[in-house]
Protein backbone atom coordinates (compact mmCIF):
# COMPACT_ATOMS: atom_id res chain seq x y z
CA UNK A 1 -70.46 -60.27 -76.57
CA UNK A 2 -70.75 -56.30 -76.90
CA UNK A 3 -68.98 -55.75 -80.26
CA UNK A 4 -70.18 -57.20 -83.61
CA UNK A 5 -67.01 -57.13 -86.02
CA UNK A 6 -67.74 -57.55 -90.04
CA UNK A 7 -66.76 -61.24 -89.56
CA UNK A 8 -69.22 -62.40 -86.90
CA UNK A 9 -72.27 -60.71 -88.74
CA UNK A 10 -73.15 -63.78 -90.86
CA UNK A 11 -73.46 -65.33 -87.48
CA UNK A 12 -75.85 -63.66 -86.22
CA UNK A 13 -79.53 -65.03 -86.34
CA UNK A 14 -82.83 -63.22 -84.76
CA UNK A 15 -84.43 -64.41 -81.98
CA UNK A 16 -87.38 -66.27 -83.83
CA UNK A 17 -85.02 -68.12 -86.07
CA UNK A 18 -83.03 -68.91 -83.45
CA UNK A 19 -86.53 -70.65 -81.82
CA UNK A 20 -87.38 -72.49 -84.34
CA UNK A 21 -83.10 -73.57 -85.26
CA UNK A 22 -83.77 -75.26 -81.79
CA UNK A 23 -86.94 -76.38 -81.80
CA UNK A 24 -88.69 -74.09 -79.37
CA UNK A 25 -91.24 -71.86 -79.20
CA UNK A 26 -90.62 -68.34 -78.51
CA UNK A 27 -91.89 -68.50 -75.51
CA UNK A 28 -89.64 -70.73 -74.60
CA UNK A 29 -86.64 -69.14 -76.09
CA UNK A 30 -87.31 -65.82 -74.60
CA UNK A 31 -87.66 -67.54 -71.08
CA UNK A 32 -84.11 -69.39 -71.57
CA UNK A 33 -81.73 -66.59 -72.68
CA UNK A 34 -83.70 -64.54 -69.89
CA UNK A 35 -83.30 -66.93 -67.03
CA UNK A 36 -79.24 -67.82 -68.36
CA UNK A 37 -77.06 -65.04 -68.47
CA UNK A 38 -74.42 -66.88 -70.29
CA UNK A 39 -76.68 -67.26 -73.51
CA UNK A 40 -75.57 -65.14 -76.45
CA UNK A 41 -77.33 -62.89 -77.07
CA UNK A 42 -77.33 -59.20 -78.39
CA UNK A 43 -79.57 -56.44 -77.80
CA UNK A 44 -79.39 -54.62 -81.14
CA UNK A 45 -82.14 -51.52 -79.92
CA UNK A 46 -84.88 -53.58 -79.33
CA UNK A 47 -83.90 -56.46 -81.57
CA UNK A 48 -82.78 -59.55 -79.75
CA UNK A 49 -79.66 -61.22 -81.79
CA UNK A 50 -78.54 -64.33 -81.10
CA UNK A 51 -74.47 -65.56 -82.45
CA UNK A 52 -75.32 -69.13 -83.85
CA UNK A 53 -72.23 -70.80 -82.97
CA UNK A 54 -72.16 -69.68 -79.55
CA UNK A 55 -75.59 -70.87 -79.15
CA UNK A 56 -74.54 -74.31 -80.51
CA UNK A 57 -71.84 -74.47 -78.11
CA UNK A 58 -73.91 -73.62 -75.06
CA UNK A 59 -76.58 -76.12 -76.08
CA UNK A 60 -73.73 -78.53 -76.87
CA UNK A 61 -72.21 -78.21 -73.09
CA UNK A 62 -75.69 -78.08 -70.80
CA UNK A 63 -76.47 -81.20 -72.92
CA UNK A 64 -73.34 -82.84 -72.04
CA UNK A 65 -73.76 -81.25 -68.39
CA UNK A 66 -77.33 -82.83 -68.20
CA UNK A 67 -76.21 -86.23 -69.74
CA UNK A 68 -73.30 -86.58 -67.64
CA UNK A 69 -75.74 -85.67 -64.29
CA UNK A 70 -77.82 -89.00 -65.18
């Protein structure tokens, strides 16, 4: 995602709400969109953004991806 058009900008959360929209601690946030290059995220200058629905759909597939490893 390098372009932010007028649409997606209600989409966009920061980085803390994203954290606490999935029940992590920053720490932990910042450690999984590091370590997965495929998270959504945009560097805004030094603000971390984060699309919501894209971040639902990743969480929604390496859930399913986990579930169906078991």
């Amino acid at each position: 995602m390098t372009e932010i058009t007028h649409e997606e900008a209600p989409f966009l959360i920061s980085r803390s709400q994203a954290a606490r929209r999935y029940g992590m601690s920053q720490r932990q946030f910042d450690e999984l969109y590091r370590r997965h290059p495929e998270f959504p995220v945009l560097h805004i200058g030094r603000r971390v953004m984060v699309h919501r629905e894209e971040a639902d759909a990743f969480f929604t597939r390496n859930i399913r991806d986990v579930i169906e490893m078991d």
